[in-house]
PDB file of N, CA and C in Angstrom:
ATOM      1  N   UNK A   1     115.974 101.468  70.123  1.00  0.00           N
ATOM      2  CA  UNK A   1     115.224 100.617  71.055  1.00  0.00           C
ATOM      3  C   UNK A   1     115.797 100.732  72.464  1.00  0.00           C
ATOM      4  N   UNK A   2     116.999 100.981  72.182  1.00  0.00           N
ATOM      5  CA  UNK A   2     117.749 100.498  73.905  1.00  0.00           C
ATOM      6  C   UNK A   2     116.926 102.154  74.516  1.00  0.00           C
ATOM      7  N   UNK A   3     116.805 103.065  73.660  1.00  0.00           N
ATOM      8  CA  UNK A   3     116.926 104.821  74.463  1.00  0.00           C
ATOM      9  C   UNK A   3     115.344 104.301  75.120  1.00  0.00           C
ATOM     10  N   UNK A   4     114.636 103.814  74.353  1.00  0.00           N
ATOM     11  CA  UNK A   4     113.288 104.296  75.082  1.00  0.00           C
ATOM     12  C   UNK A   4     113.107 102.803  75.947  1.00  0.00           C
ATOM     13  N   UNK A   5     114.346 101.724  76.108  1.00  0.00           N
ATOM     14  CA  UNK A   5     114.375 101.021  77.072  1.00  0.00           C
ATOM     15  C   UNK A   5     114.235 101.285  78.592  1.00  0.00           C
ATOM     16  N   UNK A   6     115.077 102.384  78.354  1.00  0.00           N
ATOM     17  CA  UNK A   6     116.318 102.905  79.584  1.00  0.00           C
ATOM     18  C   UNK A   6     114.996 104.157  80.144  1.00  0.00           C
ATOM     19  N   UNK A   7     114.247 104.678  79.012  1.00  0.00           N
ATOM     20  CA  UNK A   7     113.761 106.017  79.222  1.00  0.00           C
ATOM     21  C   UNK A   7     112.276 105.087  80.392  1.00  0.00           C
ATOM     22  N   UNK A   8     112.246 103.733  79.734  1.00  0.00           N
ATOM     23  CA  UNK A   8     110.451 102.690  80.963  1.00  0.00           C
ATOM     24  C   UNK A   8     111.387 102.773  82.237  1.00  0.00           C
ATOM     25  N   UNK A   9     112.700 102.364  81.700  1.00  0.00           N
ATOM     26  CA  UNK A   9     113.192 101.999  83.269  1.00  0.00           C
ATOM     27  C   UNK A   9     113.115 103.226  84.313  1.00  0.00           C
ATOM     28  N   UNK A  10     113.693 103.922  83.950  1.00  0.00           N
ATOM     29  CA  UNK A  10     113.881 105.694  84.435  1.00  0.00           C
ATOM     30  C   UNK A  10     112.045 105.900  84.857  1.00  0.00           C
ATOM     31  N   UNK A  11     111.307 106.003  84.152  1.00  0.00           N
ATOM     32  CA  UNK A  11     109.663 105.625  84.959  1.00  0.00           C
ATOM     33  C   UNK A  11     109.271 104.834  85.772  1.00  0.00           C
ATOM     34  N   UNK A  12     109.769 103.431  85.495  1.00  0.00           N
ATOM     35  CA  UNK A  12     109.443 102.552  86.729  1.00  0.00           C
ATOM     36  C   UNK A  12     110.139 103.091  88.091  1.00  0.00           C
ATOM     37  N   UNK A  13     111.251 103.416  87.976  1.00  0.00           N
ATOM     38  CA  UNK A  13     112.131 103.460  89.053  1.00  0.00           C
ATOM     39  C   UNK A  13     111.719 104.684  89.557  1.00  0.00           C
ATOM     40  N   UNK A  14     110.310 105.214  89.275  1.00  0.00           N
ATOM     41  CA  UNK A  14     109.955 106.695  89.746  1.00  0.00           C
ATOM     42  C   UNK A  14     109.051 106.408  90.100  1.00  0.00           C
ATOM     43  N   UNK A  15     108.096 105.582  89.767  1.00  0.00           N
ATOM     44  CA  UNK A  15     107.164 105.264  89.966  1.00  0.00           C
ATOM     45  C   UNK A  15     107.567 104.361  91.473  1.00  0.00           C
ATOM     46  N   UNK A  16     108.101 103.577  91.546  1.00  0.00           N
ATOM     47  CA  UNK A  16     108.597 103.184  92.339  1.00  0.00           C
ATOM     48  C   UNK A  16     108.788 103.622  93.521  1.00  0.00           C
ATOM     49  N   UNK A  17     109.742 104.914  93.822  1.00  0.00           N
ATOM     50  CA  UNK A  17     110.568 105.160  94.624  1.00  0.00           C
ATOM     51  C   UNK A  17     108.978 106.626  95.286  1.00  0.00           C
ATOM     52  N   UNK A  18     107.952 106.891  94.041  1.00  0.00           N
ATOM     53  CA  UNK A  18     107.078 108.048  94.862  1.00  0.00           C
ATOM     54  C   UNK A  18     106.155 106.975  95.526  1.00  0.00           C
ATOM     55  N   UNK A  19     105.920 105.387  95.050  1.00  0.00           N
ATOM     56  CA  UNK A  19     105.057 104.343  96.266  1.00  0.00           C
ATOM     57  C   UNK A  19     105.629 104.340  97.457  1.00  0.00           C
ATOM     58  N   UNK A  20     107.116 104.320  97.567  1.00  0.00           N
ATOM     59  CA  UNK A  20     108.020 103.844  98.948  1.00  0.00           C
ATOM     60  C   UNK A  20     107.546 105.210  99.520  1.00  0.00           C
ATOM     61  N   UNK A  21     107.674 106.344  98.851  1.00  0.00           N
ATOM     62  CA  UNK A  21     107.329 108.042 100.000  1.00  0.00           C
ATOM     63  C   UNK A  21     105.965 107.760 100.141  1.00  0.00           C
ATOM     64  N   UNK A  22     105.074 107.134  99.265  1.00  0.00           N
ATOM     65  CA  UNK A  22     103.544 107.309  99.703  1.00  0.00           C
ATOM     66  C   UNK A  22     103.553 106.552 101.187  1.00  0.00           C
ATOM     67  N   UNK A  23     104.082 105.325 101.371  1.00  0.00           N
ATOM     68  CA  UNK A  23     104.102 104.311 101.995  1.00  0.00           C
ATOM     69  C   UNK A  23     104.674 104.923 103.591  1.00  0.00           C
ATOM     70  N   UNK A  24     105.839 105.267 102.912  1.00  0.00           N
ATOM     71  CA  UNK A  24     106.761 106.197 103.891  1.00  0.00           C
ATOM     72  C   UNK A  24     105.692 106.961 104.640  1.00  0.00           C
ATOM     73  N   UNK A  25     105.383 108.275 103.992  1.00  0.00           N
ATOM     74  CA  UNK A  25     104.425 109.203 104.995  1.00  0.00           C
ATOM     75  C   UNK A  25     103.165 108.412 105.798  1.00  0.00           C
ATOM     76  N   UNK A  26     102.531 107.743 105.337  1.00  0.00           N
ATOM     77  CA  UNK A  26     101.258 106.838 106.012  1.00  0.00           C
ATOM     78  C   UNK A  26     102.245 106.265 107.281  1.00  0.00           C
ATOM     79  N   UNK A  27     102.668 105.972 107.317  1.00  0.00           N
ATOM     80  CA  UNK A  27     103.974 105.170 108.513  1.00  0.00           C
ATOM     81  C   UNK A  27     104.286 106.329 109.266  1.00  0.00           C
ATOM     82  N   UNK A  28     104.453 107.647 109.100  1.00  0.00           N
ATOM     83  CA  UNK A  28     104.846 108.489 109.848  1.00  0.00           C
ATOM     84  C   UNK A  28     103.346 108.995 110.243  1.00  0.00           C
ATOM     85  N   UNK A  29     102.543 109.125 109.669  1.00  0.00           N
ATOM     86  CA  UNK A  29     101.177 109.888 110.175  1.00  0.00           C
ATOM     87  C   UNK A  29     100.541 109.066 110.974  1.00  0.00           C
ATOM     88  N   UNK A  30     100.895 107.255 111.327  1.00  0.00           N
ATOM     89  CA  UNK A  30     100.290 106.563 112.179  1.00  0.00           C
ATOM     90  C   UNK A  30     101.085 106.919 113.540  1.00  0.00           C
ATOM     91  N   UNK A  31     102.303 106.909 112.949  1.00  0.00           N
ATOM     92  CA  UNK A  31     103.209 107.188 114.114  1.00  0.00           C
ATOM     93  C   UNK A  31     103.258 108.357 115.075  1.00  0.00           C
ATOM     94  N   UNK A  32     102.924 109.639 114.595  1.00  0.00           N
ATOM     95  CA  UNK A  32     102.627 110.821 114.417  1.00  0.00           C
ATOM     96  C   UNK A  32     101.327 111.069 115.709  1.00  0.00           C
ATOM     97  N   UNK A  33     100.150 110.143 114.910  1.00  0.00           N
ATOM     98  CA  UNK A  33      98.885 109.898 115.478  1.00  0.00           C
ATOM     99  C   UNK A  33      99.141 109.167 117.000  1.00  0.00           C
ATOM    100  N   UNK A  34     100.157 108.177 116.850  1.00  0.00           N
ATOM    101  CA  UNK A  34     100.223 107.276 118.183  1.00  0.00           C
ATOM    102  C   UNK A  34     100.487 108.114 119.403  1.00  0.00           C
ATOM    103  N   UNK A  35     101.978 108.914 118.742  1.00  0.00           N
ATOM    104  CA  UNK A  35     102.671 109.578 119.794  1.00  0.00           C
ATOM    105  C   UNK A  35     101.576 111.080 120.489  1.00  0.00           C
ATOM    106  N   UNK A  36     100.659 111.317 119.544  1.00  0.00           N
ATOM    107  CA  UNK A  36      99.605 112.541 120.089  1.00  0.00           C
ATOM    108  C   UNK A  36      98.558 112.036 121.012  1.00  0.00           C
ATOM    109  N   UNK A  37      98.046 110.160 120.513  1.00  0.00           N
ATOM    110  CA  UNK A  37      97.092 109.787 121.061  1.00  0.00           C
ATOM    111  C   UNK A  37      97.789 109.444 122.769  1.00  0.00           C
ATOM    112  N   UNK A  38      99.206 108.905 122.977  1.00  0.00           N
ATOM    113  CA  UNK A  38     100.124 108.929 123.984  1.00  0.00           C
ATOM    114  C   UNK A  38     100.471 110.017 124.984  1.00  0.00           C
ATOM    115  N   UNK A  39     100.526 111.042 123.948  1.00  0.00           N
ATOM    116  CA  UNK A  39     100.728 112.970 124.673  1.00  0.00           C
ATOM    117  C   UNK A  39      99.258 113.159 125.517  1.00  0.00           C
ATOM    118  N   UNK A  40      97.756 112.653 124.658  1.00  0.00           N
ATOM    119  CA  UNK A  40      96.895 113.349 125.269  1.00  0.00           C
ATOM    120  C   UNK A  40      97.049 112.442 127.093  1.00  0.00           C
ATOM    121  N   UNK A  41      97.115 111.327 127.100  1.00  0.00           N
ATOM    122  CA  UNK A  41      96.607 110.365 128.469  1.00  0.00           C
ATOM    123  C   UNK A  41      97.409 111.040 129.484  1.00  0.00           C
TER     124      UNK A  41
END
């Protein structure tokens, strides 16, 4: 019981950590977007 405890946790914590990069890149592509919409004026 404990192996395939450890084996959800090891998924959550992946699951997890590829939302924070999804989250992550959207934050850089606004940012990304700002600094081009800033470059064009």
């Amino acid at each position: 019981a404990d192996e395939s405890e450890r084996g959800m946790k090891v998924i959550e914590n992946r699951a997890l950590k590829d939302e924070e990069k999804m989250e992550l890149q959207e934050i850089q592509l606004k940012e990304a977007k700002h600094i081009a919409e800033e470059a064009d004026r």
